[in-house]
Protein backbone atom coordinates (compact mmCIF):
# COMPACT_ATOMS: atom_id res chain seq x y z
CA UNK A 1 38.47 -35.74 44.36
CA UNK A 2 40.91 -33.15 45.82
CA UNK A 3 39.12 -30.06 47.09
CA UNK A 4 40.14 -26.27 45.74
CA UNK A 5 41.94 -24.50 48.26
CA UNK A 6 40.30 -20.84 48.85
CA UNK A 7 41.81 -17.83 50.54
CA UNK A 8 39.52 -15.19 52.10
CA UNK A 9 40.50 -11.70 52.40
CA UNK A 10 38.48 -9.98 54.97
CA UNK A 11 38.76 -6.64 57.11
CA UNK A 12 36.27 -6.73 60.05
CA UNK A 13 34.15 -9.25 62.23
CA UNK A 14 34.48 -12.03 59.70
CA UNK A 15 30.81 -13.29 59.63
CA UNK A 16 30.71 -13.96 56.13
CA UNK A 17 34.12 -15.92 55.93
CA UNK A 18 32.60 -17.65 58.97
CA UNK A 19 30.06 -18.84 56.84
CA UNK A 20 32.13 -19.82 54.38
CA UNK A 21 34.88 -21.59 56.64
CA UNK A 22 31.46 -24.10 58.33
CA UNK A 23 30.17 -24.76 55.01
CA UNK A 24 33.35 -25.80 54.17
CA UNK A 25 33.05 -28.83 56.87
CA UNK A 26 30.15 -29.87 55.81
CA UNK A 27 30.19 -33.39 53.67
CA UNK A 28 31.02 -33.25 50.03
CA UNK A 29 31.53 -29.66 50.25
CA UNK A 30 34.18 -29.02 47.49
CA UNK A 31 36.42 -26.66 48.59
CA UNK A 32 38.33 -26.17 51.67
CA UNK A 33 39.53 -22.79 53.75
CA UNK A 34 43.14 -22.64 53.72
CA UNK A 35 43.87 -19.20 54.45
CA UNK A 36 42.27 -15.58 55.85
CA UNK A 37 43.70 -12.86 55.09
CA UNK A 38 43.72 -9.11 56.63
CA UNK A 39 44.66 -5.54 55.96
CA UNK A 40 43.75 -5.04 59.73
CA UNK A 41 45.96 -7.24 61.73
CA UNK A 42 43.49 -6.06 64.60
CA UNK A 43 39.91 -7.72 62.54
CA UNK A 44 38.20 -9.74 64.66
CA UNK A 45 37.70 -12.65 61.39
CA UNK A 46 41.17 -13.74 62.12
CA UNK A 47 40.58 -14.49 65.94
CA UNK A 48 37.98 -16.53 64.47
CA UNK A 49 39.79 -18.21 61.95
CA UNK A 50 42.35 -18.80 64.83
CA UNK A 51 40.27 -20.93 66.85
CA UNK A 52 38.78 -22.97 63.61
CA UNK A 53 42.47 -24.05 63.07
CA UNK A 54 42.71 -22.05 59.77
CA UNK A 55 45.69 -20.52 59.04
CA UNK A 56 45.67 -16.58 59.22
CA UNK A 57 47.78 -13.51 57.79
CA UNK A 58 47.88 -9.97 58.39
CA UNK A 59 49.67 -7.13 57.35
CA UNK A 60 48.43 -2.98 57.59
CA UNK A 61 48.47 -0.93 54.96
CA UNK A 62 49.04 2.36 56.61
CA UNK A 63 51.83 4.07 55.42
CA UNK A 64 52.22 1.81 51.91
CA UNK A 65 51.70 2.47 48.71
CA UNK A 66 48.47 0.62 46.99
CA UNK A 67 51.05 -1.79 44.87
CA UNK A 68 53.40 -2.52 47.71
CA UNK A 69 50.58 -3.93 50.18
CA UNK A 70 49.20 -5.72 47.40
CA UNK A 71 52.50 -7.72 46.99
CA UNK A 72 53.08 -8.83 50.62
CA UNK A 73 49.40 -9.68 50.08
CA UNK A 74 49.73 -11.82 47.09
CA UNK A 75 52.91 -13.36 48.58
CA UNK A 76 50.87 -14.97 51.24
CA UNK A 77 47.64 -15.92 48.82
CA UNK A 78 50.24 -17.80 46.93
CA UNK A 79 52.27 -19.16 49.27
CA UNK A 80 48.98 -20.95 50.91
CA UNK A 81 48.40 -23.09 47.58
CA UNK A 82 45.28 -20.77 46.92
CA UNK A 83 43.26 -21.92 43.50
CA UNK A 84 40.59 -19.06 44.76
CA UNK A 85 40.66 -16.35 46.69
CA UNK A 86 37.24 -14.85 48.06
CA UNK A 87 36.43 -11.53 49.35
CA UNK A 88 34.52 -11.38 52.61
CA UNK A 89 34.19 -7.70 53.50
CA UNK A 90 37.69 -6.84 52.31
CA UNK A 91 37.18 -2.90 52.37
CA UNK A 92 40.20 -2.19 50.06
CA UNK A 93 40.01 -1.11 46.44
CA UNK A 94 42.61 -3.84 44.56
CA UNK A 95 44.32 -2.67 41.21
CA UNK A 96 43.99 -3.97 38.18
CA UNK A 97 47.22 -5.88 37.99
CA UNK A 98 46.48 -7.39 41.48
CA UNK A 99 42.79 -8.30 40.26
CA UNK A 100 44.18 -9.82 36.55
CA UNK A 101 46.20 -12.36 38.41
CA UNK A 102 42.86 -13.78 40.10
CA UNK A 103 41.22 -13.25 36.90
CA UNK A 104 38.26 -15.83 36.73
CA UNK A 105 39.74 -17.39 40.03
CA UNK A 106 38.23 -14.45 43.34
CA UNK A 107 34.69 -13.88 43.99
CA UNK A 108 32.77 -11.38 45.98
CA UNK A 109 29.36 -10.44 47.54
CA UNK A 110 27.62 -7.71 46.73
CA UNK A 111 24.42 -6.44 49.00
CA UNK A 112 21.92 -5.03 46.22
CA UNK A 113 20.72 -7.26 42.98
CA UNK A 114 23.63 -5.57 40.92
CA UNK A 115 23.81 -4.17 38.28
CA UNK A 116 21.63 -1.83 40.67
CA UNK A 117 23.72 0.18 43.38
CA UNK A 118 27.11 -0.43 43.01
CA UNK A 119 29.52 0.72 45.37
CA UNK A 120 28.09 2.25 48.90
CA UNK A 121 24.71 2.56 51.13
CA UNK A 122 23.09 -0.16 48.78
CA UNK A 123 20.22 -0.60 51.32
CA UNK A 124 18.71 3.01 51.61
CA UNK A 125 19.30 3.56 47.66
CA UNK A 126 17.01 0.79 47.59
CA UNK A 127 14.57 1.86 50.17
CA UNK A 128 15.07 5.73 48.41
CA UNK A 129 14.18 3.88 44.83
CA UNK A 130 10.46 2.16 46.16
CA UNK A 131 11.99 -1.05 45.20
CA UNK A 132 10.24 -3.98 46.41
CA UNK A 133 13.36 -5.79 46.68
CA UNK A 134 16.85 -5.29 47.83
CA UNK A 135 19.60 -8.54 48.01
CA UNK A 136 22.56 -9.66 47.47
CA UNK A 137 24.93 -11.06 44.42
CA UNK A 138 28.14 -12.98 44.21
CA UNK A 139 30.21 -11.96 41.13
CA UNK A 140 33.89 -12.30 39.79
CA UNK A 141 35.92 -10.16 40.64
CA UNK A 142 37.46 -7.62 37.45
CA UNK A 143 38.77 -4.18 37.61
CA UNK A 144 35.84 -2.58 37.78
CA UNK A 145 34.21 -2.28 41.10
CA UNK A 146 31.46 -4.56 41.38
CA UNK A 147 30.69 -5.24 37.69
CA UNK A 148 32.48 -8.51 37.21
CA UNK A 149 30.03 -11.67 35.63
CA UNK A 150 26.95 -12.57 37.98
CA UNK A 151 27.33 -16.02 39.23
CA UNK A 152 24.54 -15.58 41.92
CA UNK A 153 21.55 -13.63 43.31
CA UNK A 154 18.96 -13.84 46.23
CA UNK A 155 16.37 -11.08 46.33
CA UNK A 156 15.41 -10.14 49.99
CA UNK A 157 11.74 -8.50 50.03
CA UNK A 158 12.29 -4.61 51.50
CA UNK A 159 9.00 -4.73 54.50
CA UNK A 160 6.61 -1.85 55.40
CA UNK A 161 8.71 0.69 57.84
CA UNK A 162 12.38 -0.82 56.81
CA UNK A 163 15.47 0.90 57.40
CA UNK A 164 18.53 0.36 56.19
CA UNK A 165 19.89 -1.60 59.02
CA UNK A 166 16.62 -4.08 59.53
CA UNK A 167 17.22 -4.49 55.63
CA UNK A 168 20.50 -5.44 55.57
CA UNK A 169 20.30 -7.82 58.25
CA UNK A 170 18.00 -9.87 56.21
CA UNK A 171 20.26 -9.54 53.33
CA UNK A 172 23.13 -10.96 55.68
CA UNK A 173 20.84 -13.85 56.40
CA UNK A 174 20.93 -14.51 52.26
CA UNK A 175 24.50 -13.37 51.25
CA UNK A 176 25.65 -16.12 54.28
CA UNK A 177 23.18 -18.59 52.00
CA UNK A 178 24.28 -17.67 48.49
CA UNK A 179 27.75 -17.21 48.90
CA UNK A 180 28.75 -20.49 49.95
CA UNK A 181 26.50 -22.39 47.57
CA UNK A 182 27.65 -20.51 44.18
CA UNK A 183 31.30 -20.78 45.68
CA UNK A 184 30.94 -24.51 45.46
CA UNK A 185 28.64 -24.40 42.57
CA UNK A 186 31.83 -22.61 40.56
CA UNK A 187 34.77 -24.05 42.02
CA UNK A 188 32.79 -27.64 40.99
CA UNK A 189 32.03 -26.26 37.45
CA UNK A 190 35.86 -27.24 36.40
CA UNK A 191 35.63 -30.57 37.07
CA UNK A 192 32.42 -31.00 34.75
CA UNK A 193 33.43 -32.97 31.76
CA UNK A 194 30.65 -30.79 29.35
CA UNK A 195 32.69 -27.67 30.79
CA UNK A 196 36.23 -28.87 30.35
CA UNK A 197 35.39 -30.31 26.98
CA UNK A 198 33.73 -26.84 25.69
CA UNK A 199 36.76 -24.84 27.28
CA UNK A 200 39.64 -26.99 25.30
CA UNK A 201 37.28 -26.68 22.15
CA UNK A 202 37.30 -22.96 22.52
CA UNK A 203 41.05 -22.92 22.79
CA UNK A 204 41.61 -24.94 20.02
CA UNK A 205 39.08 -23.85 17.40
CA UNK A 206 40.78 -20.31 17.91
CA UNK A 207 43.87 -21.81 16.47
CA UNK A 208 44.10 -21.47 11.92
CA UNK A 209 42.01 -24.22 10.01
CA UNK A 210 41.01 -26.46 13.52
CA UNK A 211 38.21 -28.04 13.25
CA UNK A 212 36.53 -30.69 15.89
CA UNK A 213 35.60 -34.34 15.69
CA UNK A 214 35.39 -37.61 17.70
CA UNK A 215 37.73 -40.45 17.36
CA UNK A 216 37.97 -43.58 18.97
CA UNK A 217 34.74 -42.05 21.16
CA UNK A 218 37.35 -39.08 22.70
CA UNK A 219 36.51 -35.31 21.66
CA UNK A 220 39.07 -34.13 19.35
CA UNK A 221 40.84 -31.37 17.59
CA UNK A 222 41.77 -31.09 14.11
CA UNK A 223 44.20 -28.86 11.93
CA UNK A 224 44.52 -29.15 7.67
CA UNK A 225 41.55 -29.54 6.14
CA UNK A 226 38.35 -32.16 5.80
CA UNK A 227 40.58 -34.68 3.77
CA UNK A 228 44.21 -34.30 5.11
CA UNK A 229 43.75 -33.28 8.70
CA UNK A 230 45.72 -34.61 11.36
CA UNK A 231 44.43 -34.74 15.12
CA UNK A 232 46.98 -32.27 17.48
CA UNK A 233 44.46 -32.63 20.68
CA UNK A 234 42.18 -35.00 22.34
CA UNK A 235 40.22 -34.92 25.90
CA UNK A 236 40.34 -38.46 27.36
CA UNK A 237 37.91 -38.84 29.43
CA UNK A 238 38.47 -41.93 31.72
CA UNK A 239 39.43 -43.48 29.14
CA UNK A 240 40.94 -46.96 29.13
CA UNK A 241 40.34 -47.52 32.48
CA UNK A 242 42.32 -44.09 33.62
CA UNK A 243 40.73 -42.33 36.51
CA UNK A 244 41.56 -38.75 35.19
CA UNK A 245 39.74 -36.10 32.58
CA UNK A 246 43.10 -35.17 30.82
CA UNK A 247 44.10 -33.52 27.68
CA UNK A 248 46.09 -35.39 25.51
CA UNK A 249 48.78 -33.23 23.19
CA UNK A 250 52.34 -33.93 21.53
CA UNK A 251 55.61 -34.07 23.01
CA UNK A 252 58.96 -33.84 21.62
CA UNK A 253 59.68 -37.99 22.37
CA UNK A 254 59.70 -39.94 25.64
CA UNK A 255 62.00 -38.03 27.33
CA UNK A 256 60.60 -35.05 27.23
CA UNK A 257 57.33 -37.02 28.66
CA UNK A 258 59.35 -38.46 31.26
CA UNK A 259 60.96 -35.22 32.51
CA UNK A 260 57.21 -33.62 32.72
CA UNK A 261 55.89 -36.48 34.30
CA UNK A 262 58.74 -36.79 36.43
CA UNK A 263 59.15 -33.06 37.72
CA UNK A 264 54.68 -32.73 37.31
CA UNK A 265 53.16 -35.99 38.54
CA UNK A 266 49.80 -34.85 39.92
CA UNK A 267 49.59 -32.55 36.39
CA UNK A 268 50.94 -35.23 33.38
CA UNK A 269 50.66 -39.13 32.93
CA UNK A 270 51.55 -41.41 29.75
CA UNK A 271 48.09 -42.32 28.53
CA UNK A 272 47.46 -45.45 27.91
CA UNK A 273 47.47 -45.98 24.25
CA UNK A 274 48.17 -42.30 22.74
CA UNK A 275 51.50 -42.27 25.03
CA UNK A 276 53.48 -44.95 22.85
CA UNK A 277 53.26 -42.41 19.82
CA UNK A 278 54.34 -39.27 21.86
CA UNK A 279 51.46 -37.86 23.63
CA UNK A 280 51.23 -37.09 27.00
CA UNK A 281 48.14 -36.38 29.58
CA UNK A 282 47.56 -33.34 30.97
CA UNK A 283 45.12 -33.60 33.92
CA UNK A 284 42.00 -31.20 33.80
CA UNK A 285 40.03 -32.61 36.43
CA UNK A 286 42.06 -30.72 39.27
CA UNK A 287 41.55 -27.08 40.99
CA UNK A 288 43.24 -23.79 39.20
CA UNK A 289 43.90 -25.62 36.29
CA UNK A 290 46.48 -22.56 34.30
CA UNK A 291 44.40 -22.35 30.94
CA UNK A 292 46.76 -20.33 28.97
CA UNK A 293 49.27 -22.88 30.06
CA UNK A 294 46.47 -25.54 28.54
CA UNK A 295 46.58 -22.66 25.51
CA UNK A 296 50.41 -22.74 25.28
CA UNK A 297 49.57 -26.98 24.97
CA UNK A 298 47.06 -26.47 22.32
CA UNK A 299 49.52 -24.33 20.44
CA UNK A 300 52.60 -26.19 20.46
CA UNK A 301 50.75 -29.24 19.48
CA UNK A 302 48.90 -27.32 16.46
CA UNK A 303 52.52 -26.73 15.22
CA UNK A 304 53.60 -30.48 15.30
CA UNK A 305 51.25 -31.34 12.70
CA UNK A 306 49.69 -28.24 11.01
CA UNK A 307 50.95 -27.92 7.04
CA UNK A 308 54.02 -25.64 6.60
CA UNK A 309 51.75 -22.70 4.93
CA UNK A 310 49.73 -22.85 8.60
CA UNK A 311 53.12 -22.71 10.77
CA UNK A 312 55.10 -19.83 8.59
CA UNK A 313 52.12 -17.84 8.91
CA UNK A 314 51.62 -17.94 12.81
CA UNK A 315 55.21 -17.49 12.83
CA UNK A 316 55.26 -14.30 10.82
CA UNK A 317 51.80 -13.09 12.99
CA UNK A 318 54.64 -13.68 15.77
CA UNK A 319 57.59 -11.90 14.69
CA UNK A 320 54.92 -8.70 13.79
């Protein structure tokens, strides 16, 4: 199984990345370090990276403007192949239009048990509060600091005569724990059949008069009706002796499937069976699968067989 390719964006000594990067060589881990990335070209995480073989970028931001660092940033997240990108101490606030290209796809760590003490000095609001915990979270990351979904938390017990620094050591200890293990844990979560087979029914029951039902033991996707429906999407799963989770939608003929296939092997395949009457595989079982390019799929498909009533209304929703 090919392993998603992460980027890490850090600023300073690089200790969590580190963490990260050994993980990463550990067996079965399923995801891989192929890039760390700095603001400072100066951090002491890239010297690191540097001798672990990984390659490194770095570009100051002095004297730029937010958006204009941000695109000789992105330039080298996507020129590494990146599915994910993670955020190891990068002390930058990103815009939203840098953040919605990542959406769902770059992760951070957090030291308090958010939703509690966002932003700064998480330790001594903690200590200030009598809590009897402080900790750490890993979250997505969204436009709004530190208040993307929760995908992981370790509370760290706060001890008779703590200060902030002997706290947040300890919390180091668990972040270096956590964040590895729900980066895995999520990256992994797309190549769960349950996962990939609720995500394509969510996609497709949001499309008019869909409904969903099994043929020939494959999850599928209906449009017209209980009595005259016609199938526009199925999710093969291994089916027929194929070694891929794909979904399965309607092409134009076989040279449009030949073109795809041609110009997209590790994405499309002629399934075996379905591909004699025009359908072609769409692998799902792969790192940063694009969903709304798996939406644009869906949709296209819909239109091949939903009833004329179905299409001129989506086309007039459209044209509004």
């Amino acid at each position: 199984m090919a392993k998603a390719k992460v980027a890490v964006m850090l600023s300073g000594t690089g200790t969590t990345m580190t963490s990260l990067l050994y993980a990463s060589r550990l067996p079965d881990c399923p995801y891989e370090i192929v890039l760390v990335a700095s603001n400072i070209p100066e951090a002491k995480g890239l010297i690191v990276a540097e001798a672990e073989g990984v390659p490194t970028f770095a570009h100051s931001h002095k004297g730029m403007s937010r958006e204009a660092h941000e695109a000789i940033m992105q330039a080298a997240l996507l020129d590494s192949g990146a599915d994910y990108v993670a955020l190891c101490g990068y002390m930058r606030i990103l815009t939203a239009d840098f953040v919605s290209h990542w959406a769902g796809r770059m992760l951070n760590t957090h030291p308090s048990l958010l939703p509690k003490y966002t932003g700064l000095h998480t330790h001594q609001r903690a200590i200030d509060a009598g809590d009897s915990h402080g900790g750490c979270t890993v979250h997505l990351v969204t436009a709004d600091l530190d208040e993307g979904p929760v995908l992981g938390q370790v509370p760290v017990a706060i001890m008779p005569g703590d200060t902030a620094e002997t706290l947040s050591q300890r919390v180091l200890y668990a972040e270096y724990q956590l964040y590895s293990r729900a980066l895995a844990d999520y990256v992994t979560r797309e190549m769960d059949p349950d996962w990939l087979i609720a995500k394509v029914g969510e996609l497709a029951l949001a499309l008019p008069e869909t409904d969903g039902r099994t043929s020939h033991g494959a999850p599928g996707w209906r449009v017209g009706g209980e009595k005259s429906g016609k199938f526009f999407a199925y999710v093969s799963m291994r089916h027929h002796g194929e070694d891929a989770i794909a979904l399965l939608v309607k092409t134009s003929g076989p040279d449009e499937m030949s073109a795809l296939i041609e110009e997209e092997p590790d994405s499309y395949y002629r399934p075996a069976y379905y591909g004699a009457s025009g359908w072609i595989a769409l692998r799902l079982d792969r790192p940063g699968v694009d969903w709304d390019h798996v939406a644009q799929w869906l949709s296209r498909s819909w239109r091949a067989v939903a009833p004329r009533r179905l299409t001129k209304m989506m086309d007039a929703i459209d044209a509004f």
